[in-house]
Protein backbone atom coordinates (compact mmCIF):
# COMPACT_ATOMS: atom_id res chain seq x y z
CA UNK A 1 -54.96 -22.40 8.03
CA UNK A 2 -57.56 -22.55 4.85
CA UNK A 3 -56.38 -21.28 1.54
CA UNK A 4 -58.26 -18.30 0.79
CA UNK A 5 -59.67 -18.05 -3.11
CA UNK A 6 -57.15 -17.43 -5.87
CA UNK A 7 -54.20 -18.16 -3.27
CA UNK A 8 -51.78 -20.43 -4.88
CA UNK A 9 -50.99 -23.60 -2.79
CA UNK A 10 -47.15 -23.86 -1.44
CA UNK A 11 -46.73 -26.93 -4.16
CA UNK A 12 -47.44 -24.31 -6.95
CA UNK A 13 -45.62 -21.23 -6.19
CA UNK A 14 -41.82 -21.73 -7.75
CA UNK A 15 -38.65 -22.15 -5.09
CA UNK A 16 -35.49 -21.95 -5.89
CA UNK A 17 -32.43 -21.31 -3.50
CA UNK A 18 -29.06 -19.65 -5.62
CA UNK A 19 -25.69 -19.05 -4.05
CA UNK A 20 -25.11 -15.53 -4.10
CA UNK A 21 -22.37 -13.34 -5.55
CA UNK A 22 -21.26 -10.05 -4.72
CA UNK A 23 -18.25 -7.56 -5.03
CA UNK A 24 -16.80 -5.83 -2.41
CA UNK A 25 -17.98 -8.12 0.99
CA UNK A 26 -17.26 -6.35 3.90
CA UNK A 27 -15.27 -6.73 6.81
CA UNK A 28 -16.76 -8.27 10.24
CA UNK A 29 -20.00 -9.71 8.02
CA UNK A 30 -19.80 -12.79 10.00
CA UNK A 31 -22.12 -11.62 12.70
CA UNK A 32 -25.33 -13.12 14.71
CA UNK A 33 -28.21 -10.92 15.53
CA UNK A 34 -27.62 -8.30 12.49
CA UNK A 35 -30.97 -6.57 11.39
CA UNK A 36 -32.12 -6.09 7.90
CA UNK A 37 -34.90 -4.39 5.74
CA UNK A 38 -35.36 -4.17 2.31
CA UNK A 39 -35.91 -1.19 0.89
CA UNK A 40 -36.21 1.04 -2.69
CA UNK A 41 -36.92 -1.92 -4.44
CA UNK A 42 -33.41 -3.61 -4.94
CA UNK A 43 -31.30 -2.66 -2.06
CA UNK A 44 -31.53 -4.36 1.44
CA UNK A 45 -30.21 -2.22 4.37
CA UNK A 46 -28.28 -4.01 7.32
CA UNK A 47 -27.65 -2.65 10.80
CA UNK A 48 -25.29 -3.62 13.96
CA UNK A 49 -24.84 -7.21 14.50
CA UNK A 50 -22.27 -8.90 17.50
CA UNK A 51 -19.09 -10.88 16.53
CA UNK A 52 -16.49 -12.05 19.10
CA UNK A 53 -18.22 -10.30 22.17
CA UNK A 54 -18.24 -6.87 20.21
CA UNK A 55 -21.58 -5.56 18.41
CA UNK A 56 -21.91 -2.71 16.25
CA UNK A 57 -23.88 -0.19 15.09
CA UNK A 58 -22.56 0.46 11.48
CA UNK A 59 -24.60 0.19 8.51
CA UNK A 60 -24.27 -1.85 5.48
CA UNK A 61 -26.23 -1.90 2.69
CA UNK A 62 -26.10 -4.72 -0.15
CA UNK A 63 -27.45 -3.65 -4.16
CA UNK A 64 -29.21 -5.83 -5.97
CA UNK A 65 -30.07 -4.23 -9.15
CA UNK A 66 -31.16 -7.10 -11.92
CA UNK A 67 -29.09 -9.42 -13.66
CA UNK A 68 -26.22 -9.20 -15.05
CA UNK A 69 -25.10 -6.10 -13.28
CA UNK A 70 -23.33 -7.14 -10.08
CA UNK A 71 -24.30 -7.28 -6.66
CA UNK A 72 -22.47 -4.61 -4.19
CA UNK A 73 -21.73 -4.36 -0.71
CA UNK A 74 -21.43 -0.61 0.75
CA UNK A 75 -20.61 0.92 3.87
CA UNK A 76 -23.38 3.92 4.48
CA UNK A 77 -21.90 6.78 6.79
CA UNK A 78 -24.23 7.78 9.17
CA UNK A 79 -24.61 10.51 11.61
CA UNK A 80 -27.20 12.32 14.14
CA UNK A 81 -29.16 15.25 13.45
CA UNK A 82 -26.39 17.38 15.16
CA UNK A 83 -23.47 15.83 12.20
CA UNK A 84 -21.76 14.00 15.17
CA UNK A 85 -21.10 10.36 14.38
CA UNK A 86 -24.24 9.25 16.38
CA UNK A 87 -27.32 7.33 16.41
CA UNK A 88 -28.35 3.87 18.26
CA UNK A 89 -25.70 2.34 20.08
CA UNK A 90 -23.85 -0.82 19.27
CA UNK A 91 -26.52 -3.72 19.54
CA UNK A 92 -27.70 -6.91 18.12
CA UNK A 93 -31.50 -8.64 18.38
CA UNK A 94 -33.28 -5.19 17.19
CA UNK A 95 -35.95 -4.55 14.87
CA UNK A 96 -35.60 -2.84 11.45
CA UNK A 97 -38.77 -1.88 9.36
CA UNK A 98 -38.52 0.02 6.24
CA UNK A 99 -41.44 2.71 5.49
CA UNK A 100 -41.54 4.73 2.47
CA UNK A 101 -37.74 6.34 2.99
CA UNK A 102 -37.78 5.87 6.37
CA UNK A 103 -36.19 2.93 8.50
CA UNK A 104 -37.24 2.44 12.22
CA UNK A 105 -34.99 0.52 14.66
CA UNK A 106 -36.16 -0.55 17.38
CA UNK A 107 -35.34 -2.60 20.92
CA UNK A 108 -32.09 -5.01 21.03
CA UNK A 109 -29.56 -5.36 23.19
CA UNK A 110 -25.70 -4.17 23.26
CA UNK A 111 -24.97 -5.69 26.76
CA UNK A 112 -28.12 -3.49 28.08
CA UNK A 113 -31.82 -4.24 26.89
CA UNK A 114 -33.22 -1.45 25.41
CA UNK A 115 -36.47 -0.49 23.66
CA UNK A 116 -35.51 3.00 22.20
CA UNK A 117 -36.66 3.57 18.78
CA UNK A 118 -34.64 5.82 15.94
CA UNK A 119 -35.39 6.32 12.45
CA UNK A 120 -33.38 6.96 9.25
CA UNK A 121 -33.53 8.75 6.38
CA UNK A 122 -33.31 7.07 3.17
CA UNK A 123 -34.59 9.80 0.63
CA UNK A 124 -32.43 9.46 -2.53
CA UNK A 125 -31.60 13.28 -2.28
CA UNK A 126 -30.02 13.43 1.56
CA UNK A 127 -30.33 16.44 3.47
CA UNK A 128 -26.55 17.09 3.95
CA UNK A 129 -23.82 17.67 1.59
CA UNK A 130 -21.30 15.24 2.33
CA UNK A 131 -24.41 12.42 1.86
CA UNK A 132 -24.38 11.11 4.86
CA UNK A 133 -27.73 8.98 6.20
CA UNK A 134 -29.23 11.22 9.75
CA UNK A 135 -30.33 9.33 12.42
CA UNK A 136 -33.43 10.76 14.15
CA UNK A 137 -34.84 9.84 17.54
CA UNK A 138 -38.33 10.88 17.06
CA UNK A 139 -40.89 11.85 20.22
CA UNK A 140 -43.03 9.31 21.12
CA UNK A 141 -45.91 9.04 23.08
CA UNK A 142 -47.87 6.18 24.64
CA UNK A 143 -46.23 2.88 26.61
CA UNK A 144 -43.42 1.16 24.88
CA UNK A 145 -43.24 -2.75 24.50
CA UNK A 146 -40.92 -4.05 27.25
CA UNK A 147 -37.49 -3.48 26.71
CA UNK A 148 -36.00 -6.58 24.76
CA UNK A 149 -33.70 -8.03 22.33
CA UNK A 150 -34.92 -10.49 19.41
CA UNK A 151 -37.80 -8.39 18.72
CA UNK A 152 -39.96 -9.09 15.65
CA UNK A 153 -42.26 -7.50 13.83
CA UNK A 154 -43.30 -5.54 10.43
CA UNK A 155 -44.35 -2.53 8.93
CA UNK A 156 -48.24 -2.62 7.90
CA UNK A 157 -49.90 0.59 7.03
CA UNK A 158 -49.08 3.34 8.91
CA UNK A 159 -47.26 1.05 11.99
CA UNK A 160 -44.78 -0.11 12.30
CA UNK A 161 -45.57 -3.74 14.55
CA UNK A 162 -43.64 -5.42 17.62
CA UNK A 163 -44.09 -8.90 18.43
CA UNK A 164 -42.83 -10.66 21.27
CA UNK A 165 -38.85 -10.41 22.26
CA UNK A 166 -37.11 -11.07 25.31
CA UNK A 167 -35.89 -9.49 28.29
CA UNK A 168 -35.22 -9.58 31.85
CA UNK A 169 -38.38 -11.11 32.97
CA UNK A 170 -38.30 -13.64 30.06
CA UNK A 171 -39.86 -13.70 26.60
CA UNK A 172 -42.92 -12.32 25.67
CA UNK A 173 -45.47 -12.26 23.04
CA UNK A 174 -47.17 -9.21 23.22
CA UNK A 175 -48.32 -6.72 20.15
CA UNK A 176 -47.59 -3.12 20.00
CA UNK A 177 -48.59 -0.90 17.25
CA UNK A 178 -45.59 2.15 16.65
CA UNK A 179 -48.14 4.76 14.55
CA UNK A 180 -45.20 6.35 12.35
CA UNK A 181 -47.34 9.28 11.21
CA UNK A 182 -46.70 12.69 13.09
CA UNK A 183 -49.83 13.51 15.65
CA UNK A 184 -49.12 16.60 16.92
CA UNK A 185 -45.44 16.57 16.66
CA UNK A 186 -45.32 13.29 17.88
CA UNK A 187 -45.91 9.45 17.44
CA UNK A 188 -47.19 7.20 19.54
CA UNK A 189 -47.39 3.76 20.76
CA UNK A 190 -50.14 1.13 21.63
CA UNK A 191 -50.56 -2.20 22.60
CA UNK A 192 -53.47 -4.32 20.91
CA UNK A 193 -55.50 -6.51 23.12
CA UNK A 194 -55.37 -9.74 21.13
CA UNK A 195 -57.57 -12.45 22.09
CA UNK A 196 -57.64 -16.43 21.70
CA UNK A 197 -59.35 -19.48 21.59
CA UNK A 198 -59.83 -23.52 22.00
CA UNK A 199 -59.46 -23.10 18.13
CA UNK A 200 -56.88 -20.57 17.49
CA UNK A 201 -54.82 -20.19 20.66
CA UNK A 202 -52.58 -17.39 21.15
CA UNK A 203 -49.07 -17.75 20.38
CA UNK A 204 -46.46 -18.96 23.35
CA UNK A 205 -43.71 -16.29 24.56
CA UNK A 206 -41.04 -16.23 21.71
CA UNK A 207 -37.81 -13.78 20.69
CA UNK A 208 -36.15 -14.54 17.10
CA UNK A 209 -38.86 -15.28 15.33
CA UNK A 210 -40.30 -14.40 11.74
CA UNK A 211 -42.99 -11.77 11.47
CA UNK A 212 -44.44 -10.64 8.15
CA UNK A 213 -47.08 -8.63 6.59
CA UNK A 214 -49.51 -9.62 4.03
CA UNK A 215 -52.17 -8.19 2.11
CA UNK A 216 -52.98 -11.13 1.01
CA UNK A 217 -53.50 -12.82 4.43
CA UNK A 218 -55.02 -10.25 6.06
CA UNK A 219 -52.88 -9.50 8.79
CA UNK A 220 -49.38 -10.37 10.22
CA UNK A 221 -47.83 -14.22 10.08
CA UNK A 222 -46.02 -15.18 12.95
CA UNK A 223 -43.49 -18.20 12.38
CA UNK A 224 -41.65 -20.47 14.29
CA UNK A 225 -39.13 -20.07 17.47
CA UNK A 226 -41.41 -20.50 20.56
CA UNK A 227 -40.41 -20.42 23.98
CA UNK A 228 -40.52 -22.39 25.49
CA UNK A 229 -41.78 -25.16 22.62
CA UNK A 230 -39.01 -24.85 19.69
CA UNK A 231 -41.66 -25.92 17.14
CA UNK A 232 -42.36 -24.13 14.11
CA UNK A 233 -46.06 -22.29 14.17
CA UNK A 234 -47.64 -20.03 12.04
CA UNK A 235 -50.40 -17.39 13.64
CA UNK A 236 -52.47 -15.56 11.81
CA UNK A 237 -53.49 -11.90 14.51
């Protein structure tokens, strides 16, 4: 892929890895197929995860204010809109996109694929008294992606974007477009028809991947984990 103007090249942007330190780690963080977002500018929000044939659905969330204050780990209560203990079901393999002071989940898998969608709300000042996060399940409109688990994708614009996942018919590698604005009372869903070539061939069916947005590339990267060609790529829709 050329290096647009003014980029830096990958030998001149500074790397370095640090072991990290916290207080407070919480119980059951071993876990595969845990989602995560980042989100207010020094907090990252985790969801569900699976550990010893039992996933979850609580949420963590992990400070990172600057140095030297410490790092924290804390459990955020959550509930549905009615104040039950609610929300999406215990799953791992699902997509979470921060946008503004909301957080979309969507897709994974708790021992049955899924492609339901929620949202959160992370405004500093919460709605209820006893500060509780409310999970919403918003109307939507339009065809879903597939139900899957290890779905990917980002939040560009007003969407947030699904790529690829896999389900009962396999992996795929489609786009879908989840328009998080309200159109009358509702949002809505869309596939894109993407399109490729003998020079820039569509990606192969994947699940597990890396998906991110950049402003500065113009459009989504896709990275790595193809099926069925474990080979690391990068795409450029």
């Amino acid at each position: 892929m050329p290096r647009r103007p003014g980029m830096p090249s990958a030998n001149e942007l500074p790397v370095l890895w640090r072991p990290h330190e916290s207080v407070l780690r919480p119980p059951n963080f071993y876990r595969s197929g845990q989602s995560a977002a980042a989100f207010n500018g020094s907090s990252i929000l985790f969801f569900g995860g699976c550990a010893h044939g039992q996933c979850h659905n609580d949420l963590m969330v992990l400070k990172t204010p600057s140095f030297p204050s410490p790092r924290t780990w804390a459990h955020a209560r959550a509930v549905d809109f009615s104040g039950a203990p609610g929300g999406p079901s215990p799953r791992q393999g699902a997509l979470l996109a921060v946008t503004g002071w909301w957080a979309w989940l969507i897709g994974g898998s708790g021992g049955d694929l899924t492609i339901d969608a929620y949202k959160l709300d992370l405004a500093p000042h919460p709605p209820r008294e006893d500060g509780a996060l409310v999970w919403l399940r918003p109307s939507i409109v339009g065809r879903p992606p597939p139900a899957a688990e290890h779905v990917s994708g980002a939040w560009m614009g007003s969407s947030v974007f699904t790529v690829g996942g896999c389900g009962r018919a396999g992996c795929h590698v489609a786009v879908h477009a989840l328009d998080t604005t309200v159109q009358h009372g509702r949002h809505a869903w869309q596939q894109l028809q993407l399109v490729g070539g003998t020079a820039a061939p569509a990606p192969a069916p994947r699940g597990g991947h890396c998906v991110v947005a950049s402003a500065a590339l113009g459009g989504l990267l896709l990275h790595a984990n193809a099926n069925p060609h474990p080979h690391p790529h990068a795409y450029l829709p």
